[in-house]
N, C-alpha and C. Protein backbone atom coordinates (compact mmCIF):
# COMPACT_ATOMS: atom_id res chain seq x y z
N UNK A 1 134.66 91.48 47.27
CA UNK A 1 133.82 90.75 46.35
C UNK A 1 134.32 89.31 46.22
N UNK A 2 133.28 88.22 46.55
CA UNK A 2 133.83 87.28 46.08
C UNK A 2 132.91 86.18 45.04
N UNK A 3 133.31 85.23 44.00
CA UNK A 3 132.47 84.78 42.93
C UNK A 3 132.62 83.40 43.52
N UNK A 4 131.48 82.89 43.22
CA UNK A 4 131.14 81.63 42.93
C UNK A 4 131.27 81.18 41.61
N UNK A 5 131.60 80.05 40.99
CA UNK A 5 131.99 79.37 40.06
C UNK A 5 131.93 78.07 40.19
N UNK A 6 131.33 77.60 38.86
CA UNK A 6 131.62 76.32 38.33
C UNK A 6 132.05 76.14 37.30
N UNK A 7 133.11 74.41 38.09
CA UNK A 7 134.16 74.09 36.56
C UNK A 7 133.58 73.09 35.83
N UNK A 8 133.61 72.70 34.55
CA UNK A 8 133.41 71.69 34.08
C UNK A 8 134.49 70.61 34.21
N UNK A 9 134.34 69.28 34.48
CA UNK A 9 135.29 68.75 34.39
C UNK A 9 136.12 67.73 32.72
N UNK A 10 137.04 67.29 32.92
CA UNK A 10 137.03 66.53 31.33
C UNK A 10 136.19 65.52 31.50
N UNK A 11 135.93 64.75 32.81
CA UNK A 11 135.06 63.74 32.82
C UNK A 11 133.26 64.15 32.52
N UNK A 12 133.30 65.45 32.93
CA UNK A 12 132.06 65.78 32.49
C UNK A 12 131.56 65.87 34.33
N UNK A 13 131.87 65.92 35.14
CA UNK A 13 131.55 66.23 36.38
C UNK A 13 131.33 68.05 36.89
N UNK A 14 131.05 68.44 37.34
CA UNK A 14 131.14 69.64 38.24
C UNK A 14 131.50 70.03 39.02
N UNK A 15 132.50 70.64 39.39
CA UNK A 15 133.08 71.64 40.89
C UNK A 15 132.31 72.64 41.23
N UNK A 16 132.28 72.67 42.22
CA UNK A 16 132.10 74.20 43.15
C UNK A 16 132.74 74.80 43.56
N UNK A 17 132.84 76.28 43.70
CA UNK A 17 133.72 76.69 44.51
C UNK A 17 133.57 78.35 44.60
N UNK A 18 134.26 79.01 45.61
CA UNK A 18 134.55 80.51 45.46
C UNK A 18 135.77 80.85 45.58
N UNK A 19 135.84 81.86 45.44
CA UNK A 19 136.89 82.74 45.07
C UNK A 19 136.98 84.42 45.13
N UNK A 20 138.30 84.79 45.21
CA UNK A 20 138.62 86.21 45.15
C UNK A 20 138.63 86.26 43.50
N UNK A 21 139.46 85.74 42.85
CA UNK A 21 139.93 85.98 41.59
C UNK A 21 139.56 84.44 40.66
N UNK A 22 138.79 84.79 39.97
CA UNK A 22 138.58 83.31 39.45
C UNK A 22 139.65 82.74 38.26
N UNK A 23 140.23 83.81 37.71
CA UNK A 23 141.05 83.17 36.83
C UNK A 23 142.20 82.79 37.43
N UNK A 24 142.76 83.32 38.46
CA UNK A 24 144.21 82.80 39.60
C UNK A 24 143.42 80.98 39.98
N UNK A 25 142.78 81.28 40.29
CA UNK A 25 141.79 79.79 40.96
C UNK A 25 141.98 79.06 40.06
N UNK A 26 141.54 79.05 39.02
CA UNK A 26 140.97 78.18 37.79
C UNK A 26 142.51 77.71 37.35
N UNK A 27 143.31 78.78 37.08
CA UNK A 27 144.91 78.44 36.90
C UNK A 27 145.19 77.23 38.01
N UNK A 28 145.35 77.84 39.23
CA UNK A 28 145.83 76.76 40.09
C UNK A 28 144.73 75.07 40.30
N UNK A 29 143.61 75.06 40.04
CA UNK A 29 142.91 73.94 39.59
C UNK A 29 143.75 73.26 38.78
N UNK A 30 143.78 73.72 37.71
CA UNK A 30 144.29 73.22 36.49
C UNK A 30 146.22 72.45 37.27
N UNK A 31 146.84 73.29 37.66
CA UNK A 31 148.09 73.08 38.24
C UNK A 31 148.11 71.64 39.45
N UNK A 32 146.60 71.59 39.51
CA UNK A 32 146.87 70.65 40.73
C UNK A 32 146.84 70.99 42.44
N UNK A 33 146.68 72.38 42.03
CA UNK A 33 147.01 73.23 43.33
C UNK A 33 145.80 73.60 44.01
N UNK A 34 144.61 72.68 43.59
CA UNK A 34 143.41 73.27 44.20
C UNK A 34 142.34 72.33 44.95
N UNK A 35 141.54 71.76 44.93
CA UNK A 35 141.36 70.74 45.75
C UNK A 35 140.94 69.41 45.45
N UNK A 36 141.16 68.69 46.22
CA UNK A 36 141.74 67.21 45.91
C UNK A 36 140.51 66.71 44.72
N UNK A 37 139.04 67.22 44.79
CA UNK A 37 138.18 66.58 43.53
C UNK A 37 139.16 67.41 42.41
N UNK A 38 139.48 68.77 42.07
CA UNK A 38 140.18 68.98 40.52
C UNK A 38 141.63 67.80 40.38
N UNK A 39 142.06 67.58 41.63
CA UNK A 39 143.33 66.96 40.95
C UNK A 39 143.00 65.57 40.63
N UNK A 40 141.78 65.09 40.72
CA UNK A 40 141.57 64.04 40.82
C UNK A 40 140.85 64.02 39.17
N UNK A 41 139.89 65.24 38.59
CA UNK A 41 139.45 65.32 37.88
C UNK A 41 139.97 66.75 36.72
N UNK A 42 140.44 66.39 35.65
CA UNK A 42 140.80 67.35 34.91
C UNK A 42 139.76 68.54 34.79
N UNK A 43 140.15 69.75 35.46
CA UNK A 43 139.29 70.70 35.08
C UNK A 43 139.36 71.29 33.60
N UNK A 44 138.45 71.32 32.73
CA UNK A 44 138.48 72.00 31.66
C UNK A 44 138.14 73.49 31.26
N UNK A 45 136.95 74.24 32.04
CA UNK A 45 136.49 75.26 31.47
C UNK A 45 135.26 75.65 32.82
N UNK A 46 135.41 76.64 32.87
CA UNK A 46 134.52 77.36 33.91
C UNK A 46 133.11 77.59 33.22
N UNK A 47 131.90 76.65 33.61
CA UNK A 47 131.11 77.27 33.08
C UNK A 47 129.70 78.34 32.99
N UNK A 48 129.78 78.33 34.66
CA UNK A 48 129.35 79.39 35.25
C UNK A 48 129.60 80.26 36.40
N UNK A 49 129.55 81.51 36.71
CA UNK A 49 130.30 82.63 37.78
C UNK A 49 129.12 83.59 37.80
N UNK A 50 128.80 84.05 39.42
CA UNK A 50 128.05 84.56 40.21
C UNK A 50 128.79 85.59 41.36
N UNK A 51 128.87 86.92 41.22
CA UNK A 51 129.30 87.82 42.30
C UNK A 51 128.72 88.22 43.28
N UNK A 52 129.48 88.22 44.67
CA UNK A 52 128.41 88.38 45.78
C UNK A 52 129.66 89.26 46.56
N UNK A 53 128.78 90.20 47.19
CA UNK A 53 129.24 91.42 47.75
C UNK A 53 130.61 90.59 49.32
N UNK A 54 130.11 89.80 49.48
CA UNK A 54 131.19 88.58 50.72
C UNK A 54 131.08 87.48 50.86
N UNK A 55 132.49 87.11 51.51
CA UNK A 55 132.56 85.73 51.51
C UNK A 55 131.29 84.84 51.91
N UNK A 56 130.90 85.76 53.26
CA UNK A 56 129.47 84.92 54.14
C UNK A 56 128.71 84.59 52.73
N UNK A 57 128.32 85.31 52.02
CA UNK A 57 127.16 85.50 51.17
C UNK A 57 127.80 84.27 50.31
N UNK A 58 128.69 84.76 49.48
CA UNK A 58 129.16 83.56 48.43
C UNK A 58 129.43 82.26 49.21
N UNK A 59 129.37 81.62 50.53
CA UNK A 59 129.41 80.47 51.12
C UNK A 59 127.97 80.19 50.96
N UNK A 60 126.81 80.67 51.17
CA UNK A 60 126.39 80.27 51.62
C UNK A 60 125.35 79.78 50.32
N UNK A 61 125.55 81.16 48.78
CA UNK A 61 125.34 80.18 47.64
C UNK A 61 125.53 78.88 47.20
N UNK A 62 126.55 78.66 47.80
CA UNK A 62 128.04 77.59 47.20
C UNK A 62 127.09 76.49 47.91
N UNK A 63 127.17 76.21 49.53
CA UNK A 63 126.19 75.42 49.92
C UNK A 63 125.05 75.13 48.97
N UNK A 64 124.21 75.89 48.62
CA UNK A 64 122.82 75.82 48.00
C UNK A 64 122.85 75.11 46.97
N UNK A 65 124.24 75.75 45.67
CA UNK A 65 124.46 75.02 44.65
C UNK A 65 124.55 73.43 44.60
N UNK A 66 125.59 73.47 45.78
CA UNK A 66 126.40 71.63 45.89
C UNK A 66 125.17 70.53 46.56
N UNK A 67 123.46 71.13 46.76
CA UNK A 67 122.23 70.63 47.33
C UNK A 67 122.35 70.34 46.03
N UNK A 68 121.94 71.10 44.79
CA UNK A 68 121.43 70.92 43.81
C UNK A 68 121.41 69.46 42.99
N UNK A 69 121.04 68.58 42.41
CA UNK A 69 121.27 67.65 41.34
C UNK A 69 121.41 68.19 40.21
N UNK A 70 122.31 67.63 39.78
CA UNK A 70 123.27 67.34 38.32
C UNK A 70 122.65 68.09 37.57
N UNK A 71 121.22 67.77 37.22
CA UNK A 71 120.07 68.21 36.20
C UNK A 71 120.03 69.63 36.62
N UNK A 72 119.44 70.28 37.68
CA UNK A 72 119.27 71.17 38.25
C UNK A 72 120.81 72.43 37.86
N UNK A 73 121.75 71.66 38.21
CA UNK A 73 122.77 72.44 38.48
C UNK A 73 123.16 72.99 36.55
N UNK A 74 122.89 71.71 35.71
CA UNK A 74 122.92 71.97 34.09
C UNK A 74 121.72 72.95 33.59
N UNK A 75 120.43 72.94 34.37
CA UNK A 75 119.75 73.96 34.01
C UNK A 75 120.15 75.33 34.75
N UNK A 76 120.94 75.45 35.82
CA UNK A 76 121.49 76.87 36.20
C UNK A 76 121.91 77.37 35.21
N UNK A 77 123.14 76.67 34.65
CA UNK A 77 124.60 76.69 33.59
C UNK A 77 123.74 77.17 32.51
N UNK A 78 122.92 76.63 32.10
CA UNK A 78 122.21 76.82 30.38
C UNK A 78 121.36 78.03 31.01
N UNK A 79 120.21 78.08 31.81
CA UNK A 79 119.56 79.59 31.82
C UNK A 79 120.73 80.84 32.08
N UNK A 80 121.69 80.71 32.61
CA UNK A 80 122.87 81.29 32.34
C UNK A 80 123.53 82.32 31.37
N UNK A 81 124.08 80.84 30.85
CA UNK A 81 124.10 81.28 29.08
C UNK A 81 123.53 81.64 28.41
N UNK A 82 122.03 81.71 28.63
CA UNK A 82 120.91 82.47 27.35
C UNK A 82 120.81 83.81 27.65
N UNK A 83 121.37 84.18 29.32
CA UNK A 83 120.73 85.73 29.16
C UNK A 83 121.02 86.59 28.53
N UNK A 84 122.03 86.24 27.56
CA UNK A 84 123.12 87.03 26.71
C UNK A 84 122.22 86.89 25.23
N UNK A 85 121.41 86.12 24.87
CA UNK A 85 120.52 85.85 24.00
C UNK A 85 119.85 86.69 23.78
């Protein structure tokens, strides 16, 4: 299994990325240990995660996402968050 995720940044930017374990990831973001946009940009808070049965699969979300514009990618994040609504 692997997740797709996005970080928020402190600047207010967005990462992409996947992962086996998102909270090991998100740790090493934060550490500096992850790739050169987090060390460049303080990651703050993950604000959305998507599970996909493999890597192929979760690459090829990840692509789709990082097409997206800004707007687009903030209406993923928020329809997101409401399904819990």
């Amino acid at each position: 299994m692997y997740t797709l995720y996005i970080i928020e940044c402190a600047d207010g930017s967005l990462y992409t990325g996947i992962t086996t374990d998102v909270a090991r990831r998100f740790k090493e973001h934060q550490a500096g240990k992850g790739g050169n946009y987090t060390r460049a940009h303080k990651p703050v808070r993950i604000v959305y995660s998507e599970v996909h049965a493999n890597r192929s699969q979760a690459s090829v979300r990840e692509a789709a996402i990082k097409q997206l514009s800004r707007e687009q990618k903030h209406a993923l994040i928020n329809d997101h968050a409401h399904l819990g609504d």
